[in-house]
Every structure is written in C-alpha cells, then in structure tokens.
C-alpha atoms as a PDB file:
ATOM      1  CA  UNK A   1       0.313 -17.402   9.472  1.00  0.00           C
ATOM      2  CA  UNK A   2      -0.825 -20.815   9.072  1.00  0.00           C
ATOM      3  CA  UNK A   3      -3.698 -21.557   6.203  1.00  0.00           C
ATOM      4  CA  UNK A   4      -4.628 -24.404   4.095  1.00  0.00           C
ATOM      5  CA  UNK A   5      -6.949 -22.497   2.123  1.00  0.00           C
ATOM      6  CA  UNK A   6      -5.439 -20.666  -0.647  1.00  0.00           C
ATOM      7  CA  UNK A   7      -7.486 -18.498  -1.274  1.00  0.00           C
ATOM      8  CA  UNK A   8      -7.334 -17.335   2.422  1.00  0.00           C
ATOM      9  CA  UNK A   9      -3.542 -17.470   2.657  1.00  0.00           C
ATOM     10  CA  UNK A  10      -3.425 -14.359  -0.318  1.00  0.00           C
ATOM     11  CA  UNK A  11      -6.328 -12.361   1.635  1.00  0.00           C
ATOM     12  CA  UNK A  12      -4.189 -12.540   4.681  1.00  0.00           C
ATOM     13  CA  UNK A  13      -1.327 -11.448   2.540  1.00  0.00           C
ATOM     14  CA  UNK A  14      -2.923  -8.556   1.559  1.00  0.00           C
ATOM     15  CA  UNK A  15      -4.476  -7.783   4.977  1.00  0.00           C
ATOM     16  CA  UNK A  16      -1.174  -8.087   6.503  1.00  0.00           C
ATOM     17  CA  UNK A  17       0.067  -5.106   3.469  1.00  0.00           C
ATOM     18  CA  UNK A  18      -2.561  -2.996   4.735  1.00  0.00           C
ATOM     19  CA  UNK A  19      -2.111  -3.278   8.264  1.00  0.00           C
ATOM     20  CA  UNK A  20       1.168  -2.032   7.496  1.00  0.00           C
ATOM     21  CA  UNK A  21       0.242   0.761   5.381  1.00  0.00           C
ATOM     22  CA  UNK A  22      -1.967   1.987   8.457  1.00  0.00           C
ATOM     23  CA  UNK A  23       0.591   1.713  10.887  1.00  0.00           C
ATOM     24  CA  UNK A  24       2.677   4.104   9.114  1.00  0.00           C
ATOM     25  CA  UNK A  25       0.561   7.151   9.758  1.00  0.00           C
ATOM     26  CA  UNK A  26       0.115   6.512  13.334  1.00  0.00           C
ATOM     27  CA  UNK A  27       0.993   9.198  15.452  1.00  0.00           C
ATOM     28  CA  UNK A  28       2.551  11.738  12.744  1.00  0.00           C
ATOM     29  CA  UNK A  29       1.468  15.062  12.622  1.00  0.00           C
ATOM     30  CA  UNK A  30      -1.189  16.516   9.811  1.00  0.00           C
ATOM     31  CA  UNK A  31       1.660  17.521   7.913  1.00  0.00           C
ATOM     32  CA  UNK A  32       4.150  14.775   8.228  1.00  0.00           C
ATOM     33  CA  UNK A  33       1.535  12.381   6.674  1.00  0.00           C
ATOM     34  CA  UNK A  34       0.628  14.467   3.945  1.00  0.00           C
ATOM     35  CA  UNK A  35       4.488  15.951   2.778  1.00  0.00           C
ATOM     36  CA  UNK A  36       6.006  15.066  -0.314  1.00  0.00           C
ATOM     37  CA  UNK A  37       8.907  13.349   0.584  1.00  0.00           C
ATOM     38  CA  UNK A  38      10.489  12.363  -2.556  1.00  0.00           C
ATOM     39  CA  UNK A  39      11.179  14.328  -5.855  1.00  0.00           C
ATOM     40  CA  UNK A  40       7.820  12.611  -7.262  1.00  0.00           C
ATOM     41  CA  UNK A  41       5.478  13.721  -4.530  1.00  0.00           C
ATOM     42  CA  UNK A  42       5.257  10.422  -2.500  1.00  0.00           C
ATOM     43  CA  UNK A  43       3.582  10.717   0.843  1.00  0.00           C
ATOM     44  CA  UNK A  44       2.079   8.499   3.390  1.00  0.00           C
ATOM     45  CA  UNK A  45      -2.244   9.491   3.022  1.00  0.00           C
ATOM     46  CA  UNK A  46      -1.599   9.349  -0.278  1.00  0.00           C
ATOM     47  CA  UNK A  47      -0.079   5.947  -0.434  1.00  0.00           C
ATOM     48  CA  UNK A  48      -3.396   4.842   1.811  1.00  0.00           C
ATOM     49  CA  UNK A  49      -5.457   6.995  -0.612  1.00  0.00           C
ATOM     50  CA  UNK A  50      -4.427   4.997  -3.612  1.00  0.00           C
ATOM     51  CA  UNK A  51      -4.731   1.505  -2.619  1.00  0.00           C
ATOM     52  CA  UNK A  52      -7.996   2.114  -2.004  1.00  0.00           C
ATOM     53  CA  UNK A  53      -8.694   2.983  -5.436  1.00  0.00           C
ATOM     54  CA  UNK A  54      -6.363   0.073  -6.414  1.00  0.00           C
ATOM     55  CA  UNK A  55      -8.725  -2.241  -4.427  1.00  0.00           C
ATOM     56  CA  UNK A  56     -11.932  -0.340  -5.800  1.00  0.00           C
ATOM     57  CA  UNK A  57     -10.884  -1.205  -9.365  1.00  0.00           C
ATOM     58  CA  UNK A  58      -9.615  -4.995  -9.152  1.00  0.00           C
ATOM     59  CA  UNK A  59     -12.337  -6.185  -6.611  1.00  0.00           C
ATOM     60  CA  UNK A  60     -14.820  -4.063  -7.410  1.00  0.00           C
ATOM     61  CA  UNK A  61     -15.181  -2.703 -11.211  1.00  0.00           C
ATOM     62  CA  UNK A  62     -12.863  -5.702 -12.177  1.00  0.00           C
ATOM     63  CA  UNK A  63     -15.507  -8.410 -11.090  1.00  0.00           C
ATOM     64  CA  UNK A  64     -18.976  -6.099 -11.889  1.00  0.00           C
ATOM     65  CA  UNK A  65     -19.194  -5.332  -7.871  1.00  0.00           C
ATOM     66  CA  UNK A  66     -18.327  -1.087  -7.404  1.00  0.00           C
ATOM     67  CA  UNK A  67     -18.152   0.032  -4.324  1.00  0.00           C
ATOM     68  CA  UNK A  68     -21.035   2.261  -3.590  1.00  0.00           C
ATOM     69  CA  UNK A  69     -20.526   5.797  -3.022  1.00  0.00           C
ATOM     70  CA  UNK A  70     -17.182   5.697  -4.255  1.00  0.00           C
ATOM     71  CA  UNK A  71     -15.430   9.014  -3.639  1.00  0.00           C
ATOM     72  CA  UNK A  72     -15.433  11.385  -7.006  1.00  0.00           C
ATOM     73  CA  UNK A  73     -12.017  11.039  -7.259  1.00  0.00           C
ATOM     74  CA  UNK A  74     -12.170   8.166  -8.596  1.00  0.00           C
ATOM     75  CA  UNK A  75     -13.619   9.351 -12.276  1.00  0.00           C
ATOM     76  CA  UNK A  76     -11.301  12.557 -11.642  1.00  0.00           C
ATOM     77  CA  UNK A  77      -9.413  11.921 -14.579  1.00  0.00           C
ATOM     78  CA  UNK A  78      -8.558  15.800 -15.263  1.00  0.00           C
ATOM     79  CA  UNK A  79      -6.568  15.911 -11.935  1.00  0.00           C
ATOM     80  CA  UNK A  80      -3.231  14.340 -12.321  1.00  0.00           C
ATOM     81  CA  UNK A  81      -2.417  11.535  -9.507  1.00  0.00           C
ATOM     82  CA  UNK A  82      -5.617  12.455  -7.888  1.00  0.00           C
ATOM     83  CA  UNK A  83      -5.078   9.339  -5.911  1.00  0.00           C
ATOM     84  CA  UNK A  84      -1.755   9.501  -5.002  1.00  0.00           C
ATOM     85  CA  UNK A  85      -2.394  12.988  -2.422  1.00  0.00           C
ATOM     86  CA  UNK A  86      -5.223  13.837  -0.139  1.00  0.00           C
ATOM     87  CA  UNK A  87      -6.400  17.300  -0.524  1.00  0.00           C
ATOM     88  CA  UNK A  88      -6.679  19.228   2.300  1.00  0.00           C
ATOM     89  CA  UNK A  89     -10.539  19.038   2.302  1.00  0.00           C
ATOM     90  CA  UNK A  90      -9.703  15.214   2.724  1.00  0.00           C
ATOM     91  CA  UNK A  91      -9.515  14.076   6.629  1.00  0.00           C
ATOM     92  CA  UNK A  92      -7.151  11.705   7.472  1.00  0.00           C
ATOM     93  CA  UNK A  93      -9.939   9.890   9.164  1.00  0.00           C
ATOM     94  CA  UNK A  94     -12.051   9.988   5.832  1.00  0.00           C
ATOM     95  CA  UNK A  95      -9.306   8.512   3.435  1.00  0.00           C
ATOM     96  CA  UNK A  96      -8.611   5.371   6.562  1.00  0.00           C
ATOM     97  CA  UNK A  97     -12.203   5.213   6.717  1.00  0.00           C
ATOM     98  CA  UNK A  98     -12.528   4.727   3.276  1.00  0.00           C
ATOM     99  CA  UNK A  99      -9.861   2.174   2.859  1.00  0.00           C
ATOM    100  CA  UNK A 100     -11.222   0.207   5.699  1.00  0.00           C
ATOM    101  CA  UNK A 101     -14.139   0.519   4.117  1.00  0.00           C
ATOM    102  CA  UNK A 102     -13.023  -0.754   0.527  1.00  0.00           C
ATOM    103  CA  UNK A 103     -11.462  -3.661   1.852  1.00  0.00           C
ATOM    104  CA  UNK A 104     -14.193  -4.571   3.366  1.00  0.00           C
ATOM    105  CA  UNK A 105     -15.943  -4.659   0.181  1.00  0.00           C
ATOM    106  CA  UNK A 106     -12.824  -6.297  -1.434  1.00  0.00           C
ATOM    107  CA  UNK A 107     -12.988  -8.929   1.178  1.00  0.00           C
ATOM    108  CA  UNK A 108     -16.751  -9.618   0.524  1.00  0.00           C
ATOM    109  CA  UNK A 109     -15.829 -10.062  -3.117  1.00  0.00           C
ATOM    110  CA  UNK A 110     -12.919 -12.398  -2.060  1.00  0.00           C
ATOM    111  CA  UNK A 111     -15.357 -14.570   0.007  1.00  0.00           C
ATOM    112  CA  UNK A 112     -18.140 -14.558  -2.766  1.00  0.00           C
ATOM    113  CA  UNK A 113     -16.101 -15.828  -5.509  1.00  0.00           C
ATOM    114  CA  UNK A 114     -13.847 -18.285  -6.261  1.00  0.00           C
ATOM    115  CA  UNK A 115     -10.219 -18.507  -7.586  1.00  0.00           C
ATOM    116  CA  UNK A 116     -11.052 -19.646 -10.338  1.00  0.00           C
ATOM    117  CA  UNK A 117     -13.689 -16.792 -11.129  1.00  0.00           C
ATOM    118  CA  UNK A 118     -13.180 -14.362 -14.310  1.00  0.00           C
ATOM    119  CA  UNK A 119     -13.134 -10.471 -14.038  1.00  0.00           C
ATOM    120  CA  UNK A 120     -12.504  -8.011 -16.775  1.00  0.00           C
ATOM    121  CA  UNK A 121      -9.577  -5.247 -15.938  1.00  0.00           C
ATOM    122  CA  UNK A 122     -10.546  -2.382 -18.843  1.00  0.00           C
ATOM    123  CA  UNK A 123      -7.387  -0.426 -18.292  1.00  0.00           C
ATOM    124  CA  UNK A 124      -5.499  -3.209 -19.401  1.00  0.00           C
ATOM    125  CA  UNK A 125      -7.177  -3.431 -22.819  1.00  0.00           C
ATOM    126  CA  UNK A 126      -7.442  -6.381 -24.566  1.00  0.00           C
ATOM    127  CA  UNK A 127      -5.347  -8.801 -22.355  1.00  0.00           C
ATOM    128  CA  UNK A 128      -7.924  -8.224 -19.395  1.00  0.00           C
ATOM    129  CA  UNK A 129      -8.900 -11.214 -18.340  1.00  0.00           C
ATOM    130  CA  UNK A 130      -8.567 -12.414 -15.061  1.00  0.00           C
ATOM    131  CA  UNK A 131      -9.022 -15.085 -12.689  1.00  0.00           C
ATOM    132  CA  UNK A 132      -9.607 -13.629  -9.040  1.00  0.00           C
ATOM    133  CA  UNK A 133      -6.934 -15.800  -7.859  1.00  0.00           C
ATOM    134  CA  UNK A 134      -4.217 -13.535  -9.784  1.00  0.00           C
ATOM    135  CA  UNK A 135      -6.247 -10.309  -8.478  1.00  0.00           C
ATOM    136  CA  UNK A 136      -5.774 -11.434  -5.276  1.00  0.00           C
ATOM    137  CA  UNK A 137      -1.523 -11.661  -6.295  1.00  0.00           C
ATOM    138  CA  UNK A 138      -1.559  -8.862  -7.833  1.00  0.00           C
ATOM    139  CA  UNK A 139      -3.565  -6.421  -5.268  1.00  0.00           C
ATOM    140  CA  UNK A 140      -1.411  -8.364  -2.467  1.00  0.00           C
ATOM    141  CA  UNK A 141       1.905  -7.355  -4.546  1.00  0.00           C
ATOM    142  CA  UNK A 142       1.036  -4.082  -5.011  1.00  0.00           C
ATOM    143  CA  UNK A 143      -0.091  -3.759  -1.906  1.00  0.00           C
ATOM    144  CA  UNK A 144       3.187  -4.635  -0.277  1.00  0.00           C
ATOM    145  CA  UNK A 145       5.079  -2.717  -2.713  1.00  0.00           C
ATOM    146  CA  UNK A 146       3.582   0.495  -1.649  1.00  0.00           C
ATOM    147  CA  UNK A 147       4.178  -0.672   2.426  1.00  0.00           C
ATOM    148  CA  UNK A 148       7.615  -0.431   1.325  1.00  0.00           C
ATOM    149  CA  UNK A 149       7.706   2.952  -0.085  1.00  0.00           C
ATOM    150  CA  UNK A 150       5.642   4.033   3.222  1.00  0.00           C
ATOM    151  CA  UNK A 151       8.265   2.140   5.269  1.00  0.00           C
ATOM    152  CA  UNK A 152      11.648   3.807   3.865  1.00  0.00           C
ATOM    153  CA  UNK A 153       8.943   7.077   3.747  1.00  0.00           C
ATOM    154  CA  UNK A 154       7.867   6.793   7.886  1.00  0.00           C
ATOM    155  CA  UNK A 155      12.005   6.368   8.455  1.00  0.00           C
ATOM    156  CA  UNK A 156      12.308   9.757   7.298  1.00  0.00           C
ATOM    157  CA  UNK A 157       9.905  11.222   9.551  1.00  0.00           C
ATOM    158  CA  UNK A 158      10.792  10.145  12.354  1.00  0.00           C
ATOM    159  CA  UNK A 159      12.853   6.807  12.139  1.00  0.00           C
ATOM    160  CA  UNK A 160      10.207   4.232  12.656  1.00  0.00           C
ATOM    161  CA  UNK A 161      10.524   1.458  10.992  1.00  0.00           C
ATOM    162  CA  UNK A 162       9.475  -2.358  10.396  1.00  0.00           C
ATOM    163  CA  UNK A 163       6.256  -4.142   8.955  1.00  0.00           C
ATOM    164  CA  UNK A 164       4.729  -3.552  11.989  1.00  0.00           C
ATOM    165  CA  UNK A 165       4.714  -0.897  14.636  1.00  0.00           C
ATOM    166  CA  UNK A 166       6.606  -2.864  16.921  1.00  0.00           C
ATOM    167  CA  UNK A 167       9.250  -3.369  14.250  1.00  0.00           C
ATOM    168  CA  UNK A 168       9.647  -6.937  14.877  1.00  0.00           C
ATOM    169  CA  UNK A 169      11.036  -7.817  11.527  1.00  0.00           C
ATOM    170  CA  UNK A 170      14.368  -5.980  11.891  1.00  0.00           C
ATOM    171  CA  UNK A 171      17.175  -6.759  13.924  1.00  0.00           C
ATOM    172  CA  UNK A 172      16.701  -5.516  17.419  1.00  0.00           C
ATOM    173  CA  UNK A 173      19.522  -3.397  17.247  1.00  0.00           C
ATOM    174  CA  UNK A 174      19.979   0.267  19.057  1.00  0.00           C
ATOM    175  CA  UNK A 175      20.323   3.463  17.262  1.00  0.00           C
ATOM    176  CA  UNK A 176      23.892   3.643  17.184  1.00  0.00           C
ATOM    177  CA  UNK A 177      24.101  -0.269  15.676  1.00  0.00           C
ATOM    178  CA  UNK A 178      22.315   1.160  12.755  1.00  0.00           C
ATOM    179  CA  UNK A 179      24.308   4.532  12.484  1.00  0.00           C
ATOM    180  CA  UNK A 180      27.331   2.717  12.750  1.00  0.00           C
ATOM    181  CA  UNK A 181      25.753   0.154   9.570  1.00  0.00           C
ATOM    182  CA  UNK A 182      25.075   3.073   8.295  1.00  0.00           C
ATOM    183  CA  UNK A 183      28.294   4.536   7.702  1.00  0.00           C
ATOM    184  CA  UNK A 184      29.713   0.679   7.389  1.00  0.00           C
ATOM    185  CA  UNK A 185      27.563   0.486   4.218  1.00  0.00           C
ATOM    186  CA  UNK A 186      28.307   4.100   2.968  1.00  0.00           C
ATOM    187  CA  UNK A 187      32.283   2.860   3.136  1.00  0.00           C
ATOM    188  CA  UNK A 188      31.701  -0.317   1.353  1.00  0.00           C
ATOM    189  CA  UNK A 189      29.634   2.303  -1.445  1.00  0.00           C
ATOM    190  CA  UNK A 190      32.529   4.997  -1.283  1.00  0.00           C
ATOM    191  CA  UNK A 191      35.813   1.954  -1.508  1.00  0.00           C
ATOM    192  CA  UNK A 192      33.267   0.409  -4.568  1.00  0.00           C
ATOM    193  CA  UNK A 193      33.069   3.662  -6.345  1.00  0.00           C
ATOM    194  CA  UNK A 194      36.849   4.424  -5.589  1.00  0.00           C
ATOM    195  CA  UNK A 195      37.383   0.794  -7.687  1.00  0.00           C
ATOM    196  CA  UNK A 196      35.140   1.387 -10.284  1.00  0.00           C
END
C-alpha cells in the first residue's frame, strides 16, 4: 500500500479493517457466525453489525451527513448491545449489505471533506470536536481492533486465521508447527507460574 495522500492512506486503512472483518464470516454456517463465543456474547455478524453503526455515527451523524434509511436499531436504545448481535430476523446478507452500504456513505463523506474539516461527536459531550482526519484514526483503529477480536473469534470455529483469507500475514507454518508452539508457549506459561 503505497499513497502520498494522507487522507487516502487512513481510508485504505480502514478499508483494509473491513475487508478483514468480511472475510471472517465466509463460509461458516448460520450458526457459527452468529454464536456467542466469549463470556460477553462476542460473535462474528455482530462484530460486522456494529461497525456499521460505528461508521454511521462518526461519518455520518458526526459530520451532519446520516445515512438514509438507517436500520431502527440504531435509536434502539431500550435493547442492550443492540448492535453488537443480529437477531434472527436479521439476514446475514442484510447486515453485509448494510455495512457495504455504510461505508460507502462513509467513503463519500471521506472524499467530500477535508482533514482538516470539523464534526461534532454528541456522545462524547463536551470534548466533541473533531477534525475528520482523527475520525478517520479513530474509525480505522476501531475498526482493526474489532478484526482482531473476529480473528482470535474465526480460530475458534474452525482455525482460520490471518488478516486475510489467505492468511498471508502468519508464518506459513503446518498444523502441527503451531500445536507444537502451542504447547511450547503453554510450558514457558506453566515454568513462569511455577517461578512466580
């Protein structure tokens, strides 16, 4: 990823968080993209589910351009986490075409403005202000925050893992490189805990 543009460098930041997020529901089951896989309820659609709200507020409501037809959810404020779970009225192919959809919007809104320009976050009260050049760091950030939690989620499925679906980030290692890592780094936690 080569830019000189700044402000195009952080959009392909962020594109290149989504992407991810995508990827990690490709191919799972109904279920296995919808299952709470943590004490706290975290699960893949809903991951995908709430960055689009995250990217309805900042480049949207943030900088006075909502999304049209924004989903009901959104003012849902009875319903706790709403965002973070996909009801099971809620296709899969609804919530990815309404991310798509959002970021399409966001991107418009990146494209229209500059870095320099001012939005207004309300849910952070009085110290609200913002340029859309931090938006754009913060949205990215968050963004590839919750690719992680989707990537250590997706491994628990079915063991696929990697900013991208052909995992090209990791070491190309076999299976039984990382089960033996595995159980090297489980030692070195057990001999640590033995010193302690």
């Amino acid at each position: 990823m080569k830019h000189s543009d700044p402000k195009e460098t952080l959009r392909s930041y962020l594109q290149e968080g989504r992407d991810a997020l995508l990827w990690k529901l490709d191919g799972l089951s109904e279920y296995d993209v919808r299952r709470p896989l943590t004490p706290t309820g975290s699960n893949l659609l809903g991951l995908v589910k709430h960055n689009a709200g995250v990217e309805m507020g900042y480049f949207g409501l943030v900088f006075g351009r909502p999304v049209p037809d924004a989903p009901a959810w959104m003012e849902q404020h009875d319903v706790p986490n709403i965002d973070m779970w996909a009801t099971p009225e809620e296709s899969r192919e609804e919530i990815v075409d309404l991310y798509r959809r959002v970021w399409e919007h966001s991107d418009e809104t990146i494209a229209a403005l500059t870095l320099e320009s001012t939005g207004q976050v309300p849910w952070w009260g009085e110290n609200g202000a913002v340029t859309l050049h931090r938006t754009l760091v913060h949205v990215a950030t968050e963004t590839h925050r919750h690719a992680g939690h989707a990537d250590i989620l997706r491994e628990q499925v079915d063991g696929a893992v990697g900013l991208r679906s052909l995992g090209d980030n990791l070491p190309g290692q076999e299976r039984e490189w990382w089960a033996q890592y595995r159980d090297r780094v489980e030692e070195a936690a057990r001999a640590a805990a033995d010193r302690a």
